[in-house]
Protein backbone atom coordinates (compact mmCIF):
# COMPACT_ATOMS: atom_id res chain seq x y z
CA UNK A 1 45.26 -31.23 -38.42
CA UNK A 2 46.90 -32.74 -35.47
CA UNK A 3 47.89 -36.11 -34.52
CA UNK A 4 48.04 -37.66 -31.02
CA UNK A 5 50.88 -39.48 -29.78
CA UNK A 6 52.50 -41.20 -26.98
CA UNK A 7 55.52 -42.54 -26.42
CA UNK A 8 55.78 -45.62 -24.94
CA UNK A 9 57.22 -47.38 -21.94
CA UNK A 10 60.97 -47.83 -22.15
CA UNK A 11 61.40 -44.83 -25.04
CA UNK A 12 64.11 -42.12 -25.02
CA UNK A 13 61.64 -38.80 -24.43
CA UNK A 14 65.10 -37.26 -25.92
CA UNK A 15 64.39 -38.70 -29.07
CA UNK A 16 62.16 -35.97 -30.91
CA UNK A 17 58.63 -36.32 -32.16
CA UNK A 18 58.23 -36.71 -35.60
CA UNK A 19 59.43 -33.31 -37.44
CA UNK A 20 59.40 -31.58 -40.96
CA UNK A 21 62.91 -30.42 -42.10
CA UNK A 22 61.77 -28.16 -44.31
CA UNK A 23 58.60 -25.65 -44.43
CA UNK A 24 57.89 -27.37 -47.52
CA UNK A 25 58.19 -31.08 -46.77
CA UNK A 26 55.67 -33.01 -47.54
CA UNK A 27 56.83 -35.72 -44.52
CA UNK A 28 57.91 -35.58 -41.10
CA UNK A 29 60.75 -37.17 -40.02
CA UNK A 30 60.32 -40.43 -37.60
CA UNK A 31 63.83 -41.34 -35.92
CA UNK A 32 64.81 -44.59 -33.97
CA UNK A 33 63.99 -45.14 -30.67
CA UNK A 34 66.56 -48.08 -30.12
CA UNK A 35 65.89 -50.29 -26.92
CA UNK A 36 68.19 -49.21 -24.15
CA UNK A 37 70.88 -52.15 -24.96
CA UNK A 38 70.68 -50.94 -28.54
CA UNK A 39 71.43 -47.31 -27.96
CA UNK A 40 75.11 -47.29 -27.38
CA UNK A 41 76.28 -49.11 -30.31
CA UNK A 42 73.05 -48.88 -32.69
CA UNK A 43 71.44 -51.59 -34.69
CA UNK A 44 73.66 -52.86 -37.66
CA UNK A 45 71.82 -53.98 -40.88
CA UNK A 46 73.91 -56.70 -42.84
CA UNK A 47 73.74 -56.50 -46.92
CA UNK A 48 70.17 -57.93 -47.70
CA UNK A 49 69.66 -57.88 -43.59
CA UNK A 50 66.29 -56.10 -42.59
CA UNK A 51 64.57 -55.04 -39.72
CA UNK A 52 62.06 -53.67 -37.85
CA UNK A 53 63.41 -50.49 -36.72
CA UNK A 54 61.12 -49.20 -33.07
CA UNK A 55 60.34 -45.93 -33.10
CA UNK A 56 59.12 -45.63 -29.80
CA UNK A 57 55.98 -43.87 -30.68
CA UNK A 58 51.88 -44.92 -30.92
CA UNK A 59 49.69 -42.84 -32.58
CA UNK A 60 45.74 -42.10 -33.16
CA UNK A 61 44.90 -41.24 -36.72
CA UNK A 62 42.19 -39.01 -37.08
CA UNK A 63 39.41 -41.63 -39.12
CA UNK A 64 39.55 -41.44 -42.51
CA UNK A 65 43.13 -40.92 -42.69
CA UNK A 66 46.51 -43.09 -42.78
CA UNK A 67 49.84 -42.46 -41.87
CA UNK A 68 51.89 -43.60 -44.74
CA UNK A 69 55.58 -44.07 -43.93
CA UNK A 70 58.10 -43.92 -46.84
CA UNK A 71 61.90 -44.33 -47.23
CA UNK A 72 64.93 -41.57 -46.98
CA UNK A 73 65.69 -40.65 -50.45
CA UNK A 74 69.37 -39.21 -48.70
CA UNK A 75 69.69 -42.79 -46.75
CA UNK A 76 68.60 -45.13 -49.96
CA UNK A 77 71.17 -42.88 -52.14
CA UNK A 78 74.08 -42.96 -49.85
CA UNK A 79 73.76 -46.33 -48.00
CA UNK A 80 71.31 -48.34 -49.80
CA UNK A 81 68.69 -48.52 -47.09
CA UNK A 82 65.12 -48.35 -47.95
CA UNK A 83 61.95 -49.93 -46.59
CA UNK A 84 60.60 -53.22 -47.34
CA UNK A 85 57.24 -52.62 -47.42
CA UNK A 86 56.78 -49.18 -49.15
CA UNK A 87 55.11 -47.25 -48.36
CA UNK A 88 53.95 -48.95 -45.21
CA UNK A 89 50.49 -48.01 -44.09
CA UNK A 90 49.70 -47.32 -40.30
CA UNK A 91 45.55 -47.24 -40.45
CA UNK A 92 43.80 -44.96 -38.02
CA UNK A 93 42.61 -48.04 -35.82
CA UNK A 94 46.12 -48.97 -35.11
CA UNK A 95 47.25 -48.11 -31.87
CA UNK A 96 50.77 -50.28 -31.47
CA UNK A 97 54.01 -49.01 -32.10
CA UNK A 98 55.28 -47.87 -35.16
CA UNK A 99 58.05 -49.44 -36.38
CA UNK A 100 60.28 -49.26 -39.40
CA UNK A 101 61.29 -52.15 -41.34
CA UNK A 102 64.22 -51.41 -43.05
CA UNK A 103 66.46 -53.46 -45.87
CA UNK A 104 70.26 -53.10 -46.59
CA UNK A 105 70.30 -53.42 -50.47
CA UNK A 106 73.65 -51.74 -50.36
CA UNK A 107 77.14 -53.98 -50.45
CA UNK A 108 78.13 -52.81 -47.02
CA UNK A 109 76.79 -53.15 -43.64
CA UNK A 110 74.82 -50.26 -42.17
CA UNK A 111 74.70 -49.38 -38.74
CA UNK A 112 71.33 -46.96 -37.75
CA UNK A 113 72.08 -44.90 -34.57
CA UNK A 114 69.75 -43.80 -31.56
CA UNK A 115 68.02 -40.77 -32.47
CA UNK A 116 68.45 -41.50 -36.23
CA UNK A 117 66.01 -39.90 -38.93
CA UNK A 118 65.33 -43.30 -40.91
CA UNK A 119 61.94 -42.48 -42.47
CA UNK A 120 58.98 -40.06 -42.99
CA UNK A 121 55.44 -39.86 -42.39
CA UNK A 122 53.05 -38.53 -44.98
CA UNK A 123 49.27 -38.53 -43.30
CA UNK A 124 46.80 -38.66 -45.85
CA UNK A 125 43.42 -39.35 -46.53
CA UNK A 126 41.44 -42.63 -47.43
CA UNK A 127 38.67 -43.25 -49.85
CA UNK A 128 36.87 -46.39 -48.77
CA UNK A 129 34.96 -48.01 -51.77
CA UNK A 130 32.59 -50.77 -52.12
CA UNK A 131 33.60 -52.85 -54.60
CA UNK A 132 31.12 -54.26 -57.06
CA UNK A 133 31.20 -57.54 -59.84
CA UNK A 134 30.36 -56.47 -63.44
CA UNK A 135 29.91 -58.16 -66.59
CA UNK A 136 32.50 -56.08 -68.30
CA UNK A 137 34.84 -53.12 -67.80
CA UNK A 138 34.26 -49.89 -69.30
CA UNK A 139 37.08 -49.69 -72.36
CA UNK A 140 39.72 -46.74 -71.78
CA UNK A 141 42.42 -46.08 -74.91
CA UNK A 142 44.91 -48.07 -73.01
CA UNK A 143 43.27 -51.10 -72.44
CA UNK A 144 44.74 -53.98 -70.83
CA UNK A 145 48.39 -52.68 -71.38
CA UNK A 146 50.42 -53.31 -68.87
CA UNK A 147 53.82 -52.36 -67.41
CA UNK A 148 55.77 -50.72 -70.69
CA UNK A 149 52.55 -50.59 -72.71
CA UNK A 150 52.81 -46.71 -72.67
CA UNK A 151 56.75 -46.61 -74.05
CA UNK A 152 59.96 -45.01 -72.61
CA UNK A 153 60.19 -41.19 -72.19
């Protein structure tokens, strides 16, 4: 499948396109596109501090899919830096830039650099339901339990 995209006015073209690491990565690698001013000395996130994080980049989703974009496991383990709204969902309608909003749950500040890998994209595909009132639920061996009901282990 490919994925159109642009970058946008202002944006480092020396910044690449979103990337796999790996043959067998399941996301590609978006990095920041910092505004000019921001370049030089990169954007610093404060402990609890967040962000949205420019990428630089639009895209067109084929319909019927989404771009999900999830946090670095190597940047949440080292620095404490994950995403506030994870995943975050760009729909296939969307056609604004994507940005990044990052949190500093660390104890330190974190500065993120120009060029930076900060998250990844997983494209997938979306069901679109109709959903319908009932009387009553169909009954499952669970039930109603809720977070914990099924134990530790």
């Amino acid at each position: 499948m490919k994925v159109a995209v642009t970058r946008l006015p202002g944006a480092d073209a020396a910044v690449p396109l979103p990337d796999y690491a790996s043959a067998g990565a399941a996301g590609a690698d978006l990095r920041a596109n910092l505004a000019p001013g921001d370049r030089a000395a990169g954007v610093t996130l404060a402990p609890m501090a967040r962000a949205v994080i420019p990428t630089g980049l639009a895209v067109a989703l084929p319909k019927g899919t989404e771009m999900q974009i999830r946090p670095r496991s190597g940047l949440a383990a080292r620095h404490g830096l994950t995403l506030v709204n994870s995943p975050g969902t760009v729909d296939a309608d969307y056609r604004g830039e994507v940005g990044v909003l990052m949190v500093n749950l660390g104890a330190d500040p974190v500065t993120i650099g120009h060029g930076e890998r900060i998250a990844q994209a997983v494209v997938a595909p979306v069901m679109r339901v109709a959903f319908e009132a009932v009387e009553a639920l169909p009954g499952t061996a669970r039930g109603a339990g809720g977070f914990g009901s099924t134990g530790r282990g």
